[in-house]
C-alpha atoms as a PDB file:
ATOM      1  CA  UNK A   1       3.681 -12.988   1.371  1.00  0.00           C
ATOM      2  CA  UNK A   2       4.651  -9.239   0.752  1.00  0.00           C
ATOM      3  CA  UNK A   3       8.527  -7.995   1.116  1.00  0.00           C
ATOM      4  CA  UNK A   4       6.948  -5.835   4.094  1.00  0.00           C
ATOM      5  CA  UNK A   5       5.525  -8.662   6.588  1.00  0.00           C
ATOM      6  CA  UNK A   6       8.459 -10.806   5.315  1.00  0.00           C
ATOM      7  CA  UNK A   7      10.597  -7.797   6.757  1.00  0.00           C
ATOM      8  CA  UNK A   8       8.546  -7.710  10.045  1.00  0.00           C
ATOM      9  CA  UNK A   9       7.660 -11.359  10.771  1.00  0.00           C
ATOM     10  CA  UNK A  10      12.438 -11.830  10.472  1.00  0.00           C
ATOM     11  CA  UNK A  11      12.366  -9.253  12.723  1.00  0.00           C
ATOM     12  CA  UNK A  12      14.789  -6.918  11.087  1.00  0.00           C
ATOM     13  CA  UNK A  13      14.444  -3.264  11.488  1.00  0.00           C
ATOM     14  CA  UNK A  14      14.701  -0.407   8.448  1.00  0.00           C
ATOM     15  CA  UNK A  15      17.381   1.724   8.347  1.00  0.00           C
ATOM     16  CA  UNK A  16      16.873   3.969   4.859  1.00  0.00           C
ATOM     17  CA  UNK A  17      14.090   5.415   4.014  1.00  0.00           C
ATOM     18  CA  UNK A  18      12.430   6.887   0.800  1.00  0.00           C
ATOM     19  CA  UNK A  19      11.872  10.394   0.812  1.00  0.00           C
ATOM     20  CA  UNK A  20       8.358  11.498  -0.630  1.00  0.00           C
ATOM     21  CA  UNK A  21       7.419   7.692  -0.540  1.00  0.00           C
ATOM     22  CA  UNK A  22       3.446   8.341   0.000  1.00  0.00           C
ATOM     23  CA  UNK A  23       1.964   5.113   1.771  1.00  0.00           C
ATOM     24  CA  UNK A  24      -1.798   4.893   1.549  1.00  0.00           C
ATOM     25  CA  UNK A  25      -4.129   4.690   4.459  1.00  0.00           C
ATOM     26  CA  UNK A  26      -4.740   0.426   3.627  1.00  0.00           C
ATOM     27  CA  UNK A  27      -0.827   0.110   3.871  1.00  0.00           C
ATOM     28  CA  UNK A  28      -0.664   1.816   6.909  1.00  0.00           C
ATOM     29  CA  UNK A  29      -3.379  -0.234   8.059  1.00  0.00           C
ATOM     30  CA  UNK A  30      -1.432  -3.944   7.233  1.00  0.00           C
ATOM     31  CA  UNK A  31       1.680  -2.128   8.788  1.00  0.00           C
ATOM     32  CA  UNK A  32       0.040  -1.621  11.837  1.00  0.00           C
ATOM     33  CA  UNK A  33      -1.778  -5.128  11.970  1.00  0.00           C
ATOM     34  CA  UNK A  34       1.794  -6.877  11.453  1.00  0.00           C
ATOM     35  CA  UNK A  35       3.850  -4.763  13.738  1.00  0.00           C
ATOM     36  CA  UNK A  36       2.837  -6.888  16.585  1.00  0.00           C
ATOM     37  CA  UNK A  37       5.414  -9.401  15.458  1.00  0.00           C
ATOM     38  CA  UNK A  38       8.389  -7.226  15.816  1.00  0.00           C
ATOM     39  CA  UNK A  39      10.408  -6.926  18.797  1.00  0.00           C
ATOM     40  CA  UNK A  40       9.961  -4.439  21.545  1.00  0.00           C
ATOM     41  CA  UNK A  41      12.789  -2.765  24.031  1.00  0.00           C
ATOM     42  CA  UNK A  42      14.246  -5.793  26.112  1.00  0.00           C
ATOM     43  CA  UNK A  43      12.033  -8.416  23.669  1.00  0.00           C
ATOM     44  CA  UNK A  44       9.003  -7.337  25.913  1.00  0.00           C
ATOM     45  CA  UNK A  45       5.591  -8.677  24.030  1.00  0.00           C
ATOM     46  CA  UNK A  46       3.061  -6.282  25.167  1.00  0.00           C
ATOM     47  CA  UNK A  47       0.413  -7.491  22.357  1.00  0.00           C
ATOM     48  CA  UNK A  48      -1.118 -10.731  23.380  1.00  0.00           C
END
């Protein structure tokens, strides 16, 4: 399992970032698809 959806599934959130880190349009893609694992305001789970 990648660092990222290791990141996302723990449910810790990114505080630095890389600047002129260019992140493809598959990466974006797998970002988006895992995202629905993180927490939302007030631990609401809008994505069932």
């Amino acid at each position: 399992m990648s660092d990222f959806t290791n990141l996302v599934k723990q449910r810790r959130s990114a505080t630095k970032f890389i600047p002129d880190l260019e992140i493809s349009a598959g990466e974006l893609d797998e970002i988006f698809s895992l995202v629905k694992f993180a927490p939302s305001a007030f631990n609401l789970q809008h994505a069932r």
